[in-house]
C-alpha atoms as a PDB file:
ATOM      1  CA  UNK A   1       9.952-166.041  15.043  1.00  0.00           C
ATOM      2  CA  UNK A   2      12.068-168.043  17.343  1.00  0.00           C
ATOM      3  CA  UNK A   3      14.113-166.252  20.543  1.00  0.00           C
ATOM      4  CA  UNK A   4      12.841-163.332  22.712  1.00  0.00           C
ATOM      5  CA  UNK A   5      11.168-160.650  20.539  1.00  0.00           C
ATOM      6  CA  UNK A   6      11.639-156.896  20.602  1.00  0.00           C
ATOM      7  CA  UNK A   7       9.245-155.222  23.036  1.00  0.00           C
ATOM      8  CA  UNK A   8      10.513-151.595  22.918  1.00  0.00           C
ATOM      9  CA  UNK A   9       8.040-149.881  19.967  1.00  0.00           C
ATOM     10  CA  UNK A  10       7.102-146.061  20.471  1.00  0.00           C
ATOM     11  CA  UNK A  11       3.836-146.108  19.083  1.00  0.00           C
ATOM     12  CA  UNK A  12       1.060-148.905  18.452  1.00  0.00           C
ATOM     13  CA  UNK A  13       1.287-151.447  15.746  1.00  0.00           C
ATOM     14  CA  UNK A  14      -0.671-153.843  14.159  1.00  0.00           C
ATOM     15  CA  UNK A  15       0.062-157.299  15.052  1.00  0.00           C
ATOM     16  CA  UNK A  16      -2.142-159.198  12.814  1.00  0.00           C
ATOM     17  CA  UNK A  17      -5.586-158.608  10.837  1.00  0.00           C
ATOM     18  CA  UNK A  18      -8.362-160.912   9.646  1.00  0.00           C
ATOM     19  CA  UNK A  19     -11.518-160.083   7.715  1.00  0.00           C
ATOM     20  CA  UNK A  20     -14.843-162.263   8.393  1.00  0.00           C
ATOM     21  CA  UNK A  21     -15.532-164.654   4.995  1.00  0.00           C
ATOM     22  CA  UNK A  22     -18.057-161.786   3.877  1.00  0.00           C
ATOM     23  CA  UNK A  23     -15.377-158.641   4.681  1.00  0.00           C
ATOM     24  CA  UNK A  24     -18.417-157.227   6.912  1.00  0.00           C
ATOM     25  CA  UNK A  25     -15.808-157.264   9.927  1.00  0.00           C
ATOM     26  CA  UNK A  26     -12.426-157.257  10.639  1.00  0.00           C
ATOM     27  CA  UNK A  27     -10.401-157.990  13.574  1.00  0.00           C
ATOM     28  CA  UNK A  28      -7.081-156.514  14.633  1.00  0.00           C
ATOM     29  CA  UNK A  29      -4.667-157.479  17.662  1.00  0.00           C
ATOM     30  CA  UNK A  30      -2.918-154.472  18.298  1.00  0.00           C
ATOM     31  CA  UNK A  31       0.466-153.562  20.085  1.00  0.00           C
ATOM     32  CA  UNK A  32       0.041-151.098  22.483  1.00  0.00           C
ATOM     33  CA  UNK A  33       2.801-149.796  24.526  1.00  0.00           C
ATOM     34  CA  UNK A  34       2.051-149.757  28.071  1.00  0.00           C
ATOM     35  CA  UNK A  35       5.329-148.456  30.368  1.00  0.00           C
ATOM     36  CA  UNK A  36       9.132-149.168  29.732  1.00  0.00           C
ATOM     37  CA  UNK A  37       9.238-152.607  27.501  1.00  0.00           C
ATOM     38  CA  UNK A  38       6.180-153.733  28.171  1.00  0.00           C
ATOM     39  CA  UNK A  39       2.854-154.071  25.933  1.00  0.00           C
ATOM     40  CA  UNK A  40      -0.785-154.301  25.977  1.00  0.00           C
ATOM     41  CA  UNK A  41      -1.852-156.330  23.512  1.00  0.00           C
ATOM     42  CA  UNK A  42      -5.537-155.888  22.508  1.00  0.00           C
ATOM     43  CA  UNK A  43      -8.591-157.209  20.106  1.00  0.00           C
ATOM     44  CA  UNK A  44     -10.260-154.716  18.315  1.00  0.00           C
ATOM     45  CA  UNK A  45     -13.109-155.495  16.009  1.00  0.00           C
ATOM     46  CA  UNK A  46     -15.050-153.410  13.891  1.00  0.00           C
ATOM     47  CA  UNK A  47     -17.759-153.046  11.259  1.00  0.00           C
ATOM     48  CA  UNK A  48     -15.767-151.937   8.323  1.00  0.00           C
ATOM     49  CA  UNK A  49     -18.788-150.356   6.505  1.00  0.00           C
ATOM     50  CA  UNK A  50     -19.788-147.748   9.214  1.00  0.00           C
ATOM     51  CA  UNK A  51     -16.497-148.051  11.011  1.00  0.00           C
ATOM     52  CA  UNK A  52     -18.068-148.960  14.585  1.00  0.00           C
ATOM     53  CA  UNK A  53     -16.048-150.590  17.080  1.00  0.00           C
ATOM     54  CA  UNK A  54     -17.956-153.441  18.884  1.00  0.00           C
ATOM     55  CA  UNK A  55     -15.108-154.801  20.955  1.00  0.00           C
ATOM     56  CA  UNK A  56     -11.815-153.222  22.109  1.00  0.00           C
ATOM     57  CA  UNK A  57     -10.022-155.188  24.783  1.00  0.00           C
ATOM     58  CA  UNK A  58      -6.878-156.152  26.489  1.00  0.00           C
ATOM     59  CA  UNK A  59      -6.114-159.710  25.780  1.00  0.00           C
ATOM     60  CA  UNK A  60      -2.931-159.766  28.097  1.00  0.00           C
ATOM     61  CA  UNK A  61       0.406-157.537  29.200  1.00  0.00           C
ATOM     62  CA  UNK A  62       3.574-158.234  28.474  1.00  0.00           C
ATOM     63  CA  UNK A  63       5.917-158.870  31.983  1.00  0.00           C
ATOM     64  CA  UNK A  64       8.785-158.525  28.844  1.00  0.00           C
ATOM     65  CA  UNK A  65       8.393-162.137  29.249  1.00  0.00           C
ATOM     66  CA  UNK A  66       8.140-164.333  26.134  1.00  0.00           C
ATOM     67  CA  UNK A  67       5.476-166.383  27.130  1.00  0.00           C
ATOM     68  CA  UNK A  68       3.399-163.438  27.758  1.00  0.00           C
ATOM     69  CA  UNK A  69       4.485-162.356  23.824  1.00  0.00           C
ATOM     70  CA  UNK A  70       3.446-166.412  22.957  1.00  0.00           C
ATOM     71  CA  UNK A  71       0.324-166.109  24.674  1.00  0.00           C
ATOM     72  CA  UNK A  72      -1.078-162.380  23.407  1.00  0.00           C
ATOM     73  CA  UNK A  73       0.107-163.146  20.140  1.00  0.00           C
ATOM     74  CA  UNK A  74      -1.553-165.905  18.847  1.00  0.00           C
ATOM     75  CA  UNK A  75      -3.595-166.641  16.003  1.00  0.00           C
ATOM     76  CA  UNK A  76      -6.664-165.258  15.060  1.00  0.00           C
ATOM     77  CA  UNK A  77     -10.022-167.264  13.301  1.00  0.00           C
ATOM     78  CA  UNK A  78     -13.256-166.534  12.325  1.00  0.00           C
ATOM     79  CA  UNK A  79     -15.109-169.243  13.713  1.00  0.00           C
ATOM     80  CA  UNK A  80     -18.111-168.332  11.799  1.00  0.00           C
ATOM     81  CA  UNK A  81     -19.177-165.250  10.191  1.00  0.00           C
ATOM     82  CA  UNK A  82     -20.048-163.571  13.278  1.00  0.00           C
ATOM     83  CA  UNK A  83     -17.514-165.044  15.999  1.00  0.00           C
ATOM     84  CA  UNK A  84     -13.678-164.411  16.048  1.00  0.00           C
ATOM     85  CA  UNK A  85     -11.152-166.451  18.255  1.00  0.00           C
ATOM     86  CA  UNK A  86      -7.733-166.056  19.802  1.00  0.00           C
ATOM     87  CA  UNK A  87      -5.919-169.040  19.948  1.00  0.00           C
ATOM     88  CA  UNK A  88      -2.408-169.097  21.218  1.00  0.00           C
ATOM     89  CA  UNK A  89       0.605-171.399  19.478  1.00  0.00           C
ATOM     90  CA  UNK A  90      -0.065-174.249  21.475  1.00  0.00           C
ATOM     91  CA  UNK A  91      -3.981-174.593  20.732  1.00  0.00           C
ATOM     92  CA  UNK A  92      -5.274-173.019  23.772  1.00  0.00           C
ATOM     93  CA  UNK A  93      -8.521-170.531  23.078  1.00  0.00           C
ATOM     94  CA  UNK A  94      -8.024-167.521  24.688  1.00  0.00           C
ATOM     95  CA  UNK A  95     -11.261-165.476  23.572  1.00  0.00           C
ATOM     96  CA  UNK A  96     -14.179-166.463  21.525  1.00  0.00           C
ATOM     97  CA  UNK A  97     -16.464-162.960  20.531  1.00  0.00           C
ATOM     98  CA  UNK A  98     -19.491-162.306  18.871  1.00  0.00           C
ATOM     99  CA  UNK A  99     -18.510-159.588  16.502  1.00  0.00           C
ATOM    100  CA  UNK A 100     -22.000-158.204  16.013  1.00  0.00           C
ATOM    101  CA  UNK A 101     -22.695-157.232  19.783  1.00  0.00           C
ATOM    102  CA  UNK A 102     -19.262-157.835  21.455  1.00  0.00           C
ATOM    103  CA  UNK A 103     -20.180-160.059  23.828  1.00  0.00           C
ATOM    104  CA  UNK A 104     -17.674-162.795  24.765  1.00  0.00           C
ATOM    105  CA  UNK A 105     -18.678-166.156  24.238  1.00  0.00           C
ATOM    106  CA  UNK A 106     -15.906-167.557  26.229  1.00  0.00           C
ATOM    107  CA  UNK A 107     -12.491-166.290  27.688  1.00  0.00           C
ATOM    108  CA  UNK A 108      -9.455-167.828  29.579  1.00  0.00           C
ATOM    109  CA  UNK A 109      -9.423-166.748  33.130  1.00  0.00           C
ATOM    110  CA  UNK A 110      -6.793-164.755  34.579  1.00  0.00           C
ATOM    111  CA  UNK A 111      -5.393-168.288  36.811  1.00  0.00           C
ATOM    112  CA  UNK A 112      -5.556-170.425  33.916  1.00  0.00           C
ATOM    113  CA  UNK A 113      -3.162-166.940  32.309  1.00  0.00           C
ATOM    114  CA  UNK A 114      -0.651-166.839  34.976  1.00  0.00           C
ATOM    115  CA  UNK A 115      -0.561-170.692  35.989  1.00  0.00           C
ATOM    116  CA  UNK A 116       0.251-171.271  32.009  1.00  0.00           C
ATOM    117  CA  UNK A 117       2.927-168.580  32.052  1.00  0.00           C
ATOM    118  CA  UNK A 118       4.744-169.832  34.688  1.00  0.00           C
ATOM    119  CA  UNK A 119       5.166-173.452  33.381  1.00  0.00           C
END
């Protein structure tokens, strides 16, 4: 997808979806719309036997600015069977997150967010 993307969507969407190696979890970035063209975009994983969420967070808003989109976006990898990353198109990790508790591992700070967006 090259160029600015389209950021006005009336409802949530799936952005992309990954199952762990043993389908025990699966993770989800979501679009949610936040106010007039902008998005949330968030990581939601859950146990797909009893349908428990263990994590549901904001990874970043959109300013409709594409390197907001680049950022939130990114590509999403089960590090092991119990970790999931967000990694964003130029090899940055944005989140790391145990999928059995929730806890986060490791996540970009909010500096490192805007100081990259504004390059």
């Amino acid at each position: 997808m090259k160029g600015r993307p389209e950021l006005i969507i009336e409802a949530e969407k799936i952005y992309i979806t990954k199952k762990n190696p043993n389908g025990m979890f699966v993770a989800r970035i979501i679009q949610i719309p936040k106010e007039e063209e902008k998005l949330d975009f968030v990581l939601v994983i859950q146990n797909r036997k009893n349908k428990q969420i263990t994590y549901k967070e904001v990874l970043v808003t959109t300013d409709n600015d594409y390197y907001s989109f680049r950022l939130a976006r990114g590509n999403l990898e089960w590090e092991s069977l119990n970790a999931v990353s967000v990694w964003d198109s130029l090899g940055h990790k944005l989140v790391e997150v145990a999928a059995l508790t929730g806890r986060e591992n490791y996540r970009i700070s909010d500096e490192h967010c805007s100081a990259y967006r504004e390059k």
